[in-house]
C-alpha atoms as a PDB file:
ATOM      1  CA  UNK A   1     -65.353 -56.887 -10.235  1.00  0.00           C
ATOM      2  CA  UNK A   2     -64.848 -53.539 -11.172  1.00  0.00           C
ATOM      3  CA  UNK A   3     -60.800 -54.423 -10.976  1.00  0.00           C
ATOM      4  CA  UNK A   4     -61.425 -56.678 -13.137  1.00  0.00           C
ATOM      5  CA  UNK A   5     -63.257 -54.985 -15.984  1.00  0.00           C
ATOM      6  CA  UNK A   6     -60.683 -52.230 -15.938  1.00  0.00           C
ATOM      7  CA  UNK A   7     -57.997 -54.686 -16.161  1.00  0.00           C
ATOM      8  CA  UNK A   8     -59.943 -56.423 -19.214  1.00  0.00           C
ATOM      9  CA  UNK A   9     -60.299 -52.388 -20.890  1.00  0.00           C
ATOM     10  CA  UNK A  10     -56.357 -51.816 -20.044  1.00  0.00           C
ATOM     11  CA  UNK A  11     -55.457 -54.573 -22.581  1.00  0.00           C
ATOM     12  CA  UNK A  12     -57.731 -53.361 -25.339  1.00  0.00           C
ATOM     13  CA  UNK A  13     -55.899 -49.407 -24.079  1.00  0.00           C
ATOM     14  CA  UNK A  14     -52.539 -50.987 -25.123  1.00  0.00           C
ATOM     15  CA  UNK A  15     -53.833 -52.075 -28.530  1.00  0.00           C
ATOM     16  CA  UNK A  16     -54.438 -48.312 -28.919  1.00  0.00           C
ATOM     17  CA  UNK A  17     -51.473 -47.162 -27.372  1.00  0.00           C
ATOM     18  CA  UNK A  18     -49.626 -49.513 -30.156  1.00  0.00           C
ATOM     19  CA  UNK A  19     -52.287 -49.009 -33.557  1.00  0.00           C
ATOM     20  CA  UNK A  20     -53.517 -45.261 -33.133  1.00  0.00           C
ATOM     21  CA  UNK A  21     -50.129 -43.898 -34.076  1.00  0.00           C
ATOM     22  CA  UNK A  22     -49.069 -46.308 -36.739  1.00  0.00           C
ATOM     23  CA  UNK A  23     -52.734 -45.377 -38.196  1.00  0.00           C
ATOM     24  CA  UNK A  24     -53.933 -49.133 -38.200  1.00  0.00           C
ATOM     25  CA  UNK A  25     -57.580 -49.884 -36.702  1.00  0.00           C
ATOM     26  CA  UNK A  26     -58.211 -51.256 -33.214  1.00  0.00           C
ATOM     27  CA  UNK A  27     -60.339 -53.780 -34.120  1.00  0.00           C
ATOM     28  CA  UNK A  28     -58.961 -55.651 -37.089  1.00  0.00           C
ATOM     29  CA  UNK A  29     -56.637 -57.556 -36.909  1.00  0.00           C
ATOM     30  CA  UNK A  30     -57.026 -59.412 -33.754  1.00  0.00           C
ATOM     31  CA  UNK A  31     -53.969 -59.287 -31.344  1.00  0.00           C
ATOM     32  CA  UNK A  32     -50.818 -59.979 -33.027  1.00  0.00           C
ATOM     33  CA  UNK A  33     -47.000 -60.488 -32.061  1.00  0.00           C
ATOM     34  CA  UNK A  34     -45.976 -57.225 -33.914  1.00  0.00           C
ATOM     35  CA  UNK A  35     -42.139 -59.252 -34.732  1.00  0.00           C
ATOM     36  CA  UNK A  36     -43.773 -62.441 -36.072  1.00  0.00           C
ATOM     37  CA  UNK A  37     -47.173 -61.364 -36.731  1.00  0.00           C
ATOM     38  CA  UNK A  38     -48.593 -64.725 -34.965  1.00  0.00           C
ATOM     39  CA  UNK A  39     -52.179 -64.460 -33.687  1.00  0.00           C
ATOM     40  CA  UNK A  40     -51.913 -64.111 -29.541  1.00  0.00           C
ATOM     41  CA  UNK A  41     -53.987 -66.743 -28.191  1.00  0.00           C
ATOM     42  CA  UNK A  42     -56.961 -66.392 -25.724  1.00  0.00           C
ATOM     43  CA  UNK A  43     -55.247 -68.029 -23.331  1.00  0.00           C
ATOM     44  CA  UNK A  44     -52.248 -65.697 -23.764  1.00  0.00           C
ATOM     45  CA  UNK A  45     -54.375 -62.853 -23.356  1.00  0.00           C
ATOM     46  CA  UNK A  46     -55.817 -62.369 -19.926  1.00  0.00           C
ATOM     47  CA  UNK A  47     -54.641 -58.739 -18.266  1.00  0.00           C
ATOM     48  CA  UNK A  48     -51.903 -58.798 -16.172  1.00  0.00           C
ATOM     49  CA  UNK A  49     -51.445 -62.442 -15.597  1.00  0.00           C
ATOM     50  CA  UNK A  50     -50.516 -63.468 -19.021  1.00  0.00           C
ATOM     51  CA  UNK A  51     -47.531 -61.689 -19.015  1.00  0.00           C
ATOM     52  CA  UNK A  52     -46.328 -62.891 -15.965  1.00  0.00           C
ATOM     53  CA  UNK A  53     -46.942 -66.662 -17.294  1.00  0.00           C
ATOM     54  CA  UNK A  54     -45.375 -65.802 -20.484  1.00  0.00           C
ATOM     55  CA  UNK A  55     -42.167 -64.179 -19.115  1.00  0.00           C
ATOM     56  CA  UNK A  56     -43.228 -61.254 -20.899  1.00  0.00           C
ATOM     57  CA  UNK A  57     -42.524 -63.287 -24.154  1.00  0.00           C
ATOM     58  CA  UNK A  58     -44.063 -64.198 -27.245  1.00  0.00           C
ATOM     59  CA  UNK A  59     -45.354 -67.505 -27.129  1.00  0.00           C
ATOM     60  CA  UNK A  60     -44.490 -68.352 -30.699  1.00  0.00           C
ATOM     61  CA  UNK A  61     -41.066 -66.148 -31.230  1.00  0.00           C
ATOM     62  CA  UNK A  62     -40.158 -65.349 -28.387  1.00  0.00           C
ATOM     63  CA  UNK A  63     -39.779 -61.710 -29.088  1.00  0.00           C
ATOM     64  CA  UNK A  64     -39.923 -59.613 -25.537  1.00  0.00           C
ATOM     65  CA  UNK A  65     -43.140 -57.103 -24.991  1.00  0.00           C
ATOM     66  CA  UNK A  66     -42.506 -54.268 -22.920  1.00  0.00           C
ATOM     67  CA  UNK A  67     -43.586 -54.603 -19.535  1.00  0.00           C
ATOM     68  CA  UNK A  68     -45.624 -51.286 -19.738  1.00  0.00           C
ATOM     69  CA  UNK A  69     -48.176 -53.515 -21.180  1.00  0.00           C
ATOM     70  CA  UNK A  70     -49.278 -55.055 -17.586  1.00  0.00           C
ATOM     71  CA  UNK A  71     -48.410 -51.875 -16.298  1.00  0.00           C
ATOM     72  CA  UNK A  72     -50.977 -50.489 -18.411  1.00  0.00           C
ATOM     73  CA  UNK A  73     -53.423 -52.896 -17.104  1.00  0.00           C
ATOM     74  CA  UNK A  74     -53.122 -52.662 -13.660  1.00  0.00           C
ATOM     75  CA  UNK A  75     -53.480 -48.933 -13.755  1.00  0.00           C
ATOM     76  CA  UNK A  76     -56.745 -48.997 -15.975  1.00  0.00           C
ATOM     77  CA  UNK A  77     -57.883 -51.591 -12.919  1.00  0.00           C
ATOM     78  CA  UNK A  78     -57.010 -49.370  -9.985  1.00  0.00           C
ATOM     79  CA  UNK A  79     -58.647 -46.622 -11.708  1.00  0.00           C
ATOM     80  CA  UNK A  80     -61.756 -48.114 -12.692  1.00  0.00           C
ATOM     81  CA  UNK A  81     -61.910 -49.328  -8.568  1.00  0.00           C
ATOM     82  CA  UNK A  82     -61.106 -45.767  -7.698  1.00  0.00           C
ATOM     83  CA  UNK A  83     -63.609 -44.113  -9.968  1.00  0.00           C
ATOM     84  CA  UNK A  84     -66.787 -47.017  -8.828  1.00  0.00           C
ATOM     85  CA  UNK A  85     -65.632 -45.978  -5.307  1.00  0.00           C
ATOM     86  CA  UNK A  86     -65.887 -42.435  -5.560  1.00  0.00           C
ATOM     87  CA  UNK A  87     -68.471 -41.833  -7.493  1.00  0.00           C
ATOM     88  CA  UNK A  88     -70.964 -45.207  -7.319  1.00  0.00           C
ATOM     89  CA  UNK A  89     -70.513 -46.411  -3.698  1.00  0.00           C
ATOM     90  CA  UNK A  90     -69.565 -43.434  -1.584  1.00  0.00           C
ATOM     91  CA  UNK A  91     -72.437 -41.355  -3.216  1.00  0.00           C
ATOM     92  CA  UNK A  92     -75.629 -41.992  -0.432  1.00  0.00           C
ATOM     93  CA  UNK A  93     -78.670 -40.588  -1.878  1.00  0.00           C
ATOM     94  CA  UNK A  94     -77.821 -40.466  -5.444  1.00  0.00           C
ATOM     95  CA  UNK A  95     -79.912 -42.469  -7.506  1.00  0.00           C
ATOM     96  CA  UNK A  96     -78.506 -45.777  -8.917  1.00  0.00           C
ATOM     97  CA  UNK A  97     -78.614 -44.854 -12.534  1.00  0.00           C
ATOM     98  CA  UNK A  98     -76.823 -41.708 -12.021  1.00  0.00           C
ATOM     99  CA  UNK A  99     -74.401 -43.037 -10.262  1.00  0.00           C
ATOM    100  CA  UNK A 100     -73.794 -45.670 -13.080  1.00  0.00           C
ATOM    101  CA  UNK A 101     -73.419 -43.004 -15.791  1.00  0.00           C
ATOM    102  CA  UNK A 102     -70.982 -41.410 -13.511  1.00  0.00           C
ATOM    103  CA  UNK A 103     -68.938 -44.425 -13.501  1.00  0.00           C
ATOM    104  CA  UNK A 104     -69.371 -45.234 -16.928  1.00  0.00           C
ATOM    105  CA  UNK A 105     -68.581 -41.244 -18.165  1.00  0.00           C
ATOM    106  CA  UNK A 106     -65.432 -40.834 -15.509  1.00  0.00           C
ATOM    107  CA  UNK A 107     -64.212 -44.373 -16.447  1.00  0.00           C
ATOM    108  CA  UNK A 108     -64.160 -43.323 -19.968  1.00  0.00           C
ATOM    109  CA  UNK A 109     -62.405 -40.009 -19.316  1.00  0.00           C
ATOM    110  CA  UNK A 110     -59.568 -41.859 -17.428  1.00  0.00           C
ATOM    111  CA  UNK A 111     -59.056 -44.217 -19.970  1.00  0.00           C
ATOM    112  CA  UNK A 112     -58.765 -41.665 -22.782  1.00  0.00           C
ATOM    113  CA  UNK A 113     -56.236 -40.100 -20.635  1.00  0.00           C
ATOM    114  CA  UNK A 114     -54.030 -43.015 -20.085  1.00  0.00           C
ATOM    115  CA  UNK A 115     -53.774 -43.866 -23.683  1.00  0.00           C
ATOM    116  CA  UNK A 116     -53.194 -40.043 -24.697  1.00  0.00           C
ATOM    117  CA  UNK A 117     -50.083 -39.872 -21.704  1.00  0.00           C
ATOM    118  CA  UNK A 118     -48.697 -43.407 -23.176  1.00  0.00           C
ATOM    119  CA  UNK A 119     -49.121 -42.032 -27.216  1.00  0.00           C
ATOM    120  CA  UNK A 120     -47.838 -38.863 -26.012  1.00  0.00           C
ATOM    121  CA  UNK A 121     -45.123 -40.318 -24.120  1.00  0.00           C
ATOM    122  CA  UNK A 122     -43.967 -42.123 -27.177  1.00  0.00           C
ATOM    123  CA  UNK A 123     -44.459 -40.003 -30.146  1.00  0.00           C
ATOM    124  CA  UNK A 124     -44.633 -36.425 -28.471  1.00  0.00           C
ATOM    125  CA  UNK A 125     -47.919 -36.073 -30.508  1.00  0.00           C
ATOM    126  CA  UNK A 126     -51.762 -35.835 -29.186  1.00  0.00           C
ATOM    127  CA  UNK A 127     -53.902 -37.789 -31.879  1.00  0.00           C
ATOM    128  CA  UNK A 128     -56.322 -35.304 -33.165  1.00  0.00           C
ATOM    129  CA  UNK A 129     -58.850 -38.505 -33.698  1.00  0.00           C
ATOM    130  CA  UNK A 130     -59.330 -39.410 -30.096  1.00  0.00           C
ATOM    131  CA  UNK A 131     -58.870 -35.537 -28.619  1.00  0.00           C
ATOM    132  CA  UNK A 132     -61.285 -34.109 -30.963  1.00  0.00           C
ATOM    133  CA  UNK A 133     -64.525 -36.477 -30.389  1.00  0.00           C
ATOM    134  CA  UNK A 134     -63.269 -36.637 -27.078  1.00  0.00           C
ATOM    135  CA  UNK A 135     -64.566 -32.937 -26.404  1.00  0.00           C
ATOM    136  CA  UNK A 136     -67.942 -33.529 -28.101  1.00  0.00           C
ATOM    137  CA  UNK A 137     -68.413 -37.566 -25.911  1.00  0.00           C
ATOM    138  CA  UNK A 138     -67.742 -36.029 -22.940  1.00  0.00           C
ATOM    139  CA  UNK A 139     -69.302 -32.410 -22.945  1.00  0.00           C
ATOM    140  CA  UNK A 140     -72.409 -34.933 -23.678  1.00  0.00           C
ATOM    141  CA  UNK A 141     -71.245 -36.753 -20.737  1.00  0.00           C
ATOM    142  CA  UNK A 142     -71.472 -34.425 -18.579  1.00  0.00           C
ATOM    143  CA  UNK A 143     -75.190 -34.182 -18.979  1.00  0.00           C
ATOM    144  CA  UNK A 144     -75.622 -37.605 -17.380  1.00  0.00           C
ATOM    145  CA  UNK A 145     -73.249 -36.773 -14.567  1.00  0.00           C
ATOM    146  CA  UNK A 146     -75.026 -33.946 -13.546  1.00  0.00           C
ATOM    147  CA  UNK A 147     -71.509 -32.336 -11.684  1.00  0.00           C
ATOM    148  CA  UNK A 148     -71.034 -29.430 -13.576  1.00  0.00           C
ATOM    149  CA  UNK A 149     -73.698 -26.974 -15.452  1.00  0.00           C
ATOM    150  CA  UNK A 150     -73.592 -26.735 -18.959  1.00  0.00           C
ATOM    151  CA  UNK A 151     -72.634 -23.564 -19.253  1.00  0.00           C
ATOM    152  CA  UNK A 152     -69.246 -24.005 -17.558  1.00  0.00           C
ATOM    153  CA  UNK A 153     -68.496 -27.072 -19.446  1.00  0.00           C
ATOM    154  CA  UNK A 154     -68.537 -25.014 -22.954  1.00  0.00           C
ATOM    155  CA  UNK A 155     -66.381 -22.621 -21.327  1.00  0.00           C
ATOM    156  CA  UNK A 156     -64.218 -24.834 -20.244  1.00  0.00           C
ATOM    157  CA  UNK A 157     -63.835 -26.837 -23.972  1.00  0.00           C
ATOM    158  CA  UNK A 158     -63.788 -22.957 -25.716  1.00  0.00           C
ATOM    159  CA  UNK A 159     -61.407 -21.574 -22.552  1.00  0.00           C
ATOM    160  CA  UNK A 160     -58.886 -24.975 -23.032  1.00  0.00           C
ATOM    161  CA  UNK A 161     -58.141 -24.482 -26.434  1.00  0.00           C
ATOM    162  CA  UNK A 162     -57.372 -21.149 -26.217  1.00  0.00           C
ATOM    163  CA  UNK A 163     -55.300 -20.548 -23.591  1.00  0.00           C
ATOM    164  CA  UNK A 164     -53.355 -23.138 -24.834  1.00  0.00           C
ATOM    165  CA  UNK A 165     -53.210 -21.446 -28.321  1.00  0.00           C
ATOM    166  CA  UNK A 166     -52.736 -17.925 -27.085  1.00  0.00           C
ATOM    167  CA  UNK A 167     -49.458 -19.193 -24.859  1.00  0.00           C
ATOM    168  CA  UNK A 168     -48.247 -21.223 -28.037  1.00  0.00           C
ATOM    169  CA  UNK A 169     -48.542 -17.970 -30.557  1.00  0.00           C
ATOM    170  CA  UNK A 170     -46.875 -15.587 -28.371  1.00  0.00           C
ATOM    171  CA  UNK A 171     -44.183 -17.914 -28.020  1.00  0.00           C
ATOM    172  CA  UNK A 172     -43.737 -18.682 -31.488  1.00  0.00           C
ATOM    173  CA  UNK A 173     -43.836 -14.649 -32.236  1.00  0.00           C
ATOM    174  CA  UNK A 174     -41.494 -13.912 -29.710  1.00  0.00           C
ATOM    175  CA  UNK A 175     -38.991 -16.510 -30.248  1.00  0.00           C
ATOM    176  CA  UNK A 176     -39.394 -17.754 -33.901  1.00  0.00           C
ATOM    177  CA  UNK A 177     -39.982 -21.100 -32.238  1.00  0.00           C
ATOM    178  CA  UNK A 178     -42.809 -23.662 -31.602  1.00  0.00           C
ATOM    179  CA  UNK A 179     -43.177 -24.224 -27.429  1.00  0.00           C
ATOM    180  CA  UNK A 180     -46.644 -26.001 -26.349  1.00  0.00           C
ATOM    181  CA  UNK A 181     -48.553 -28.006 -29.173  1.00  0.00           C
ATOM    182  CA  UNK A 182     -51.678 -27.513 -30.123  1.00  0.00           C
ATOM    183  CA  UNK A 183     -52.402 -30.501 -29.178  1.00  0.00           C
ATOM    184  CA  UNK A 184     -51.619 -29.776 -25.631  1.00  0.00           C
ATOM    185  CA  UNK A 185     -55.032 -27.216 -26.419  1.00  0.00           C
ATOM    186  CA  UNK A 186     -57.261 -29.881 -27.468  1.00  0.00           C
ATOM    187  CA  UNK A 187     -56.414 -32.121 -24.752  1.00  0.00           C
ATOM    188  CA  UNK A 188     -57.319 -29.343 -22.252  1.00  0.00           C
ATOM    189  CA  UNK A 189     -60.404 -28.514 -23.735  1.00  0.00           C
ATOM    190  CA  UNK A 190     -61.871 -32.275 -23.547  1.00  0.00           C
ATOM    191  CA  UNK A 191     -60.954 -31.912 -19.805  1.00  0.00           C
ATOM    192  CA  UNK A 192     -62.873 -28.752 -19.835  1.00  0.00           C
ATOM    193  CA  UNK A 193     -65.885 -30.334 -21.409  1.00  0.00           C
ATOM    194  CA  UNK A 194     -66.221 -32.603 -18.621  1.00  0.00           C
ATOM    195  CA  UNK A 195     -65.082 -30.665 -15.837  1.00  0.00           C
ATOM    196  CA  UNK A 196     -65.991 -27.124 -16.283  1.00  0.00           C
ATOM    197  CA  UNK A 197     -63.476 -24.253 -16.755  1.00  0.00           C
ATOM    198  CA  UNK A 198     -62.909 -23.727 -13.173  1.00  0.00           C
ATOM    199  CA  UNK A 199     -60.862 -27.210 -13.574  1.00  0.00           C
ATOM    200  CA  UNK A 200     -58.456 -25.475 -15.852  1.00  0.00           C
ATOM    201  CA  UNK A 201     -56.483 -23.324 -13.733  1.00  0.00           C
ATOM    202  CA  UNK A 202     -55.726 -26.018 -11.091  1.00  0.00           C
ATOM    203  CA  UNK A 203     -55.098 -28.610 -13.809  1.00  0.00           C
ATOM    204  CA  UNK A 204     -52.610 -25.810 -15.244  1.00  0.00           C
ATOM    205  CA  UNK A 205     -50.728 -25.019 -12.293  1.00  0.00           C
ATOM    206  CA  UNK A 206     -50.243 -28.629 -10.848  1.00  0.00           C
ATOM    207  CA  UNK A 207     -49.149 -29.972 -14.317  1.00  0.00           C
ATOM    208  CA  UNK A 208     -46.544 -27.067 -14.684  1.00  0.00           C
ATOM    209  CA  UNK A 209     -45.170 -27.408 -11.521  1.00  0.00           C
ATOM    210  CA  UNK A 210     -44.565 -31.042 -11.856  1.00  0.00           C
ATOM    211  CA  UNK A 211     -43.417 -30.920 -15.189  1.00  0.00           C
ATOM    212  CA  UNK A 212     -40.579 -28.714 -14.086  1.00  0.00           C
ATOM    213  CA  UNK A 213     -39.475 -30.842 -10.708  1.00  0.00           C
ATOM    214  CA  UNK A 214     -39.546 -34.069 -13.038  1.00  0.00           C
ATOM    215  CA  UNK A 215     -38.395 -33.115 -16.594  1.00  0.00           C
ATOM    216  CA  UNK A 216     -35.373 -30.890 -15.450  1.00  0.00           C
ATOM    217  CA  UNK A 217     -33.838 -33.136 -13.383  1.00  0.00           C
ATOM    218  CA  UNK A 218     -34.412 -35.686 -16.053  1.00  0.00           C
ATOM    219  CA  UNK A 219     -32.655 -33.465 -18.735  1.00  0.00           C
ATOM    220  CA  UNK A 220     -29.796 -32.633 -16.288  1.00  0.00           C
ATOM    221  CA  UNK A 221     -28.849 -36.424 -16.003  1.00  0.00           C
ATOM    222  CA  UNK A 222     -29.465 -36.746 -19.497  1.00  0.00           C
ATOM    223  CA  UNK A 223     -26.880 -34.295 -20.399  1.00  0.00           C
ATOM    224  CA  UNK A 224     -24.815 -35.358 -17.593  1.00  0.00           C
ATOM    225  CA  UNK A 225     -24.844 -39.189 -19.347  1.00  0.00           C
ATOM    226  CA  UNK A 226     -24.091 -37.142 -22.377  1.00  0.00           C
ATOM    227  CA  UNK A 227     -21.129 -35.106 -21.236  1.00  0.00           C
ATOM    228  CA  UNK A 228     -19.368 -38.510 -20.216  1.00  0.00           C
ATOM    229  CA  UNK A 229     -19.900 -39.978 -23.236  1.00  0.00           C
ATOM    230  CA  UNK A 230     -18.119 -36.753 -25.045  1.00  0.00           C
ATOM    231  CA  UNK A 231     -15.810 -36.925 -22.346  1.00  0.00           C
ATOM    232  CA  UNK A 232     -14.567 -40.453 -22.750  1.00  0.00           C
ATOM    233  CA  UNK A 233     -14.931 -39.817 -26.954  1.00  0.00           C
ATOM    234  CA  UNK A 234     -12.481 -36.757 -26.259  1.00  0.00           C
ATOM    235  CA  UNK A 235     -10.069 -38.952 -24.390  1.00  0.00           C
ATOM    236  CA  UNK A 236     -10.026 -42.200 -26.873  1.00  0.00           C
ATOM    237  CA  UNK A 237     -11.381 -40.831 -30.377  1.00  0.00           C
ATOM    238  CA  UNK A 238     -10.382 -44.046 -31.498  1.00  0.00           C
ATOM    239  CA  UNK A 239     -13.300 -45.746 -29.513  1.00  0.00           C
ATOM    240  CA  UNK A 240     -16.801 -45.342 -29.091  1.00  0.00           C
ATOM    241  CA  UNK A 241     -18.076 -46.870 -25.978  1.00  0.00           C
ATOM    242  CA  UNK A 242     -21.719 -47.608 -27.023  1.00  0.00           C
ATOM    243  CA  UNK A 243     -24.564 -47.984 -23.867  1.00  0.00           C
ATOM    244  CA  UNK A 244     -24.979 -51.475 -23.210  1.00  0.00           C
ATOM    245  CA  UNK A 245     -22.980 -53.193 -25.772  1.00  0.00           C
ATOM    246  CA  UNK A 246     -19.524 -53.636 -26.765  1.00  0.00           C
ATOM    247  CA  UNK A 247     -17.065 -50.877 -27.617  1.00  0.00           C
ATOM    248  CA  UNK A 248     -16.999 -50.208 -31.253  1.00  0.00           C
ATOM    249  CA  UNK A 249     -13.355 -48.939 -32.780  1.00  0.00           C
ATOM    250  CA  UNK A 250     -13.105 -46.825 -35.383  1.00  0.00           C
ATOM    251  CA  UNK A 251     -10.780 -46.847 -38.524  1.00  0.00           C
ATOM    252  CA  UNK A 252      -7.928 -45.468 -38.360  1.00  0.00           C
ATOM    253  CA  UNK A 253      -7.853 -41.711 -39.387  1.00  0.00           C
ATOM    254  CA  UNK A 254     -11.552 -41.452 -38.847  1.00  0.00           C
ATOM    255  CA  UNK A 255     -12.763 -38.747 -35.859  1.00  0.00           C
ATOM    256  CA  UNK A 256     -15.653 -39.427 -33.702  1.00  0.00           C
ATOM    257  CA  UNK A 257     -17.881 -36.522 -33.376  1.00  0.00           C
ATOM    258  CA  UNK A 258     -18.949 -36.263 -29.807  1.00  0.00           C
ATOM    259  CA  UNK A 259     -22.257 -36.302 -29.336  1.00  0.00           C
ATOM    260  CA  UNK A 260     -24.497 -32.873 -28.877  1.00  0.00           C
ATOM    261  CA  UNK A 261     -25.183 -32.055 -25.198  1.00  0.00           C
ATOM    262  CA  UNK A 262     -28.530 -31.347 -25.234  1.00  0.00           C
ATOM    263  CA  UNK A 263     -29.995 -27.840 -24.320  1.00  0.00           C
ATOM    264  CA  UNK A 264     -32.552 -27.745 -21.547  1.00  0.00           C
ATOM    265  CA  UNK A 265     -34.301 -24.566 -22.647  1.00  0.00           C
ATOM    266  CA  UNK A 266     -34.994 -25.950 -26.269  1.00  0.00           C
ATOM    267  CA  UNK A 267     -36.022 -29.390 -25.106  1.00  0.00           C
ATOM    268  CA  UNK A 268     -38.897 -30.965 -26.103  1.00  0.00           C
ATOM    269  CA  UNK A 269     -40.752 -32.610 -22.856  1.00  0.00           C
ATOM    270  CA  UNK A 270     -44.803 -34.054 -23.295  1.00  0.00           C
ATOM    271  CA  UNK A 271     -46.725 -32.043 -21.427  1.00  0.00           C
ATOM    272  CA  UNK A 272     -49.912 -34.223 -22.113  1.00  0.00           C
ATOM    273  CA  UNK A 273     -48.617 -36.524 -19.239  1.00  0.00           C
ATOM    274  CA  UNK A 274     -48.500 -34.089 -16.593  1.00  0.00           C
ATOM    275  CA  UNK A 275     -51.971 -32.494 -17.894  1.00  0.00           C
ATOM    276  CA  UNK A 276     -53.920 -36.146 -17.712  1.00  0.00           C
ATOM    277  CA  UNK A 277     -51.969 -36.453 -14.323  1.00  0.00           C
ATOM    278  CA  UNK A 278     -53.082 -33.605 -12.672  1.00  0.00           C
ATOM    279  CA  UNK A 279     -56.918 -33.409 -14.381  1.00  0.00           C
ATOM    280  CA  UNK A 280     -57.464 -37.825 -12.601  1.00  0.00           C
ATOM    281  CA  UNK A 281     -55.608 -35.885  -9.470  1.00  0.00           C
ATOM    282  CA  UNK A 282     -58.308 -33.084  -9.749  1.00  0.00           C
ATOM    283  CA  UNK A 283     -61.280 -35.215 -10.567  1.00  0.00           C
ATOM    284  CA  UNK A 284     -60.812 -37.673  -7.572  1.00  0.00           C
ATOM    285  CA  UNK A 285     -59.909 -34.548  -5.436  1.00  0.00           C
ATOM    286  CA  UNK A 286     -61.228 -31.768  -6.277  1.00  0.00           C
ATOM    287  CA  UNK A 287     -63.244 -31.114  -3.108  1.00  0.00           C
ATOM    288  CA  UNK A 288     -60.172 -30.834  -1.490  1.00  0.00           C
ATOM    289  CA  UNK A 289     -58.846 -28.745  -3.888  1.00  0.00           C
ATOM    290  CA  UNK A 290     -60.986 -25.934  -3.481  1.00  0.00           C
ATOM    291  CA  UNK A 291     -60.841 -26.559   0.188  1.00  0.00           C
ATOM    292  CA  UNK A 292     -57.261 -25.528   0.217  1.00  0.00           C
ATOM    293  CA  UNK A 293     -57.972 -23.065  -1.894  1.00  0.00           C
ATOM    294  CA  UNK A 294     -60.551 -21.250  -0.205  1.00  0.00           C
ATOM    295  CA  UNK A 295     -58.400 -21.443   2.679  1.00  0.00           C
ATOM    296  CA  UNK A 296     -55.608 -19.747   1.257  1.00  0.00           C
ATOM    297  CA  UNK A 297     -57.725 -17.164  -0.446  1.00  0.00           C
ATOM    298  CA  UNK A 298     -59.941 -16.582   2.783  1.00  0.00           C
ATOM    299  CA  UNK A 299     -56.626 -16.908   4.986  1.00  0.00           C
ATOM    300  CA  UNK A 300     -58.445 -19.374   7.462  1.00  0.00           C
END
């Protein structure tokens, strides 16, 4: 059941994934082929399976839909089975209605996450009109949950926010350029509403850490795709081999400028993914977490 329900909330995340960027409401219109602008059908509709029946097709058109879009809906699913688990049914002695808002709050936060990674993922941007009420819903949240005191929670939304907009200005002063967005600072302080401040530091670490061992290999094939491409322009000026098409010649006389290999240190990588990663890693974990820690601070 609860599978499910997060599968039915993971298609209505991929309408905000899609709208919230583009500035167009949620709600109105209904679903809509964005190539044709035909109405999708009910029947066309249901999570996960209709895109399997519909080859991942428009019905009308035929115009392909990205595949993230079940993706999107299975992973709302799991984590809406994951969060009833944890914090509903393995939770003896708490009383039912707590353990309802605990699902309902953690739910929430998960799902707020997923569509900030996909958003960020795609426009490198952290919409200031889900992040910002997003503190306020869920230091209010946290009441009903009754896991972390007050107190720590508006330390955590103040102590986000600024780390994240200490790091960015010394950056910028020192180098003349922008490194984290401030966005990056918002996002951490609705994590810090929910979860306290002591969530921060973990959150931090973890998301740095991966976001080095997955975005620098990533920009070292990039490049490396890049080089060949310069290589090959070097070699043949007169032809352009162009990624999954056909070669495209150039006129006679005309150079090709080979493309710009990309530097790693001024990349621009999302670091919202690798934040929302790590803060569903700490919230289903974090028992463990401070386990290990203790243990490595206690040396036992």
């Amino acid at each position: 059941m609860a599978t499910g329900f997060g599968a039915i909330w993971g298609s209505f995340l991929n309408v905000c994934i899609a709208r919230i960027p583009r500035g167009m409401s949620v709600v109105s219109p209904p679903s809509h082929c964005f190539a044709c602008g035909a109405r999708v059908l009910a029947r066309d509709n249901i999570p996960i399976l209709s895109y399997f029946l519909l080859r991942g097709r428009c019905r009308h058109c035929g115009a392909k839909f990205s595949g993230r879009h079940a993706g999107v809906e299975a992973l709302t699913a799991g984590l809406s089975a994951l969060v009833l688990w944890c914090f509903a049914l393995d939770a003896p002695g708490v009383p039912l209605g707590v353990r309802a808002a605990r699902y309902a709050v953690y739910f929430a936060f998960s799902a707020v996450l997923v569509v900030l990674t996909f958003i960020d993922l795609d426009t490198k941007r952290l919409p200031d009109v889900i992040t910002l009420p997003s503190v306020v819903v869920f230091f209010l949240g946290g009441f009903a949950t009754g896991d972390v005191v007050w107190l720590d929670r508006a330390i955590g939304a103040v102590a986000g926010y600024a780390l994240v907009r200490l790091i960015a200005d010394a950056y910028y002063y020192s180098t003349g350029r922008e490194g984290l967005g401030l966005g990056d600072g918002k996002l951490l302080a609705v994590m810090g509403a929910l979860l306290g401040w002591k969530a921060l530091p973990p959150i931090v670490c973890a998301a740095s850490v991966v976001g080095i061992l997955v975005s620098v290999p990533a920009l070292l094939v990039q490049r490396r795709r890049r080089a060949a491409v310069a290589a090959a322009v070097t070699a043949a000026p007169e032809t352009l081999a162009v990624a999954g098409g056909d070669a495209t010649t150039a006129p006679t006389g005309t150079d090709q400028a080979a493309p710009a290999l990309p530097s790693i240190r001024r990349a621009e990588v999302p670091f919202g993914p690798f934040l929302a990663a790590s803060a569903l890693a700490y919230l289903f974990l974090h028992r463990q977490v401070w386990a290990l820690i203790e243990r490595a601070v206690l040396g036992g």
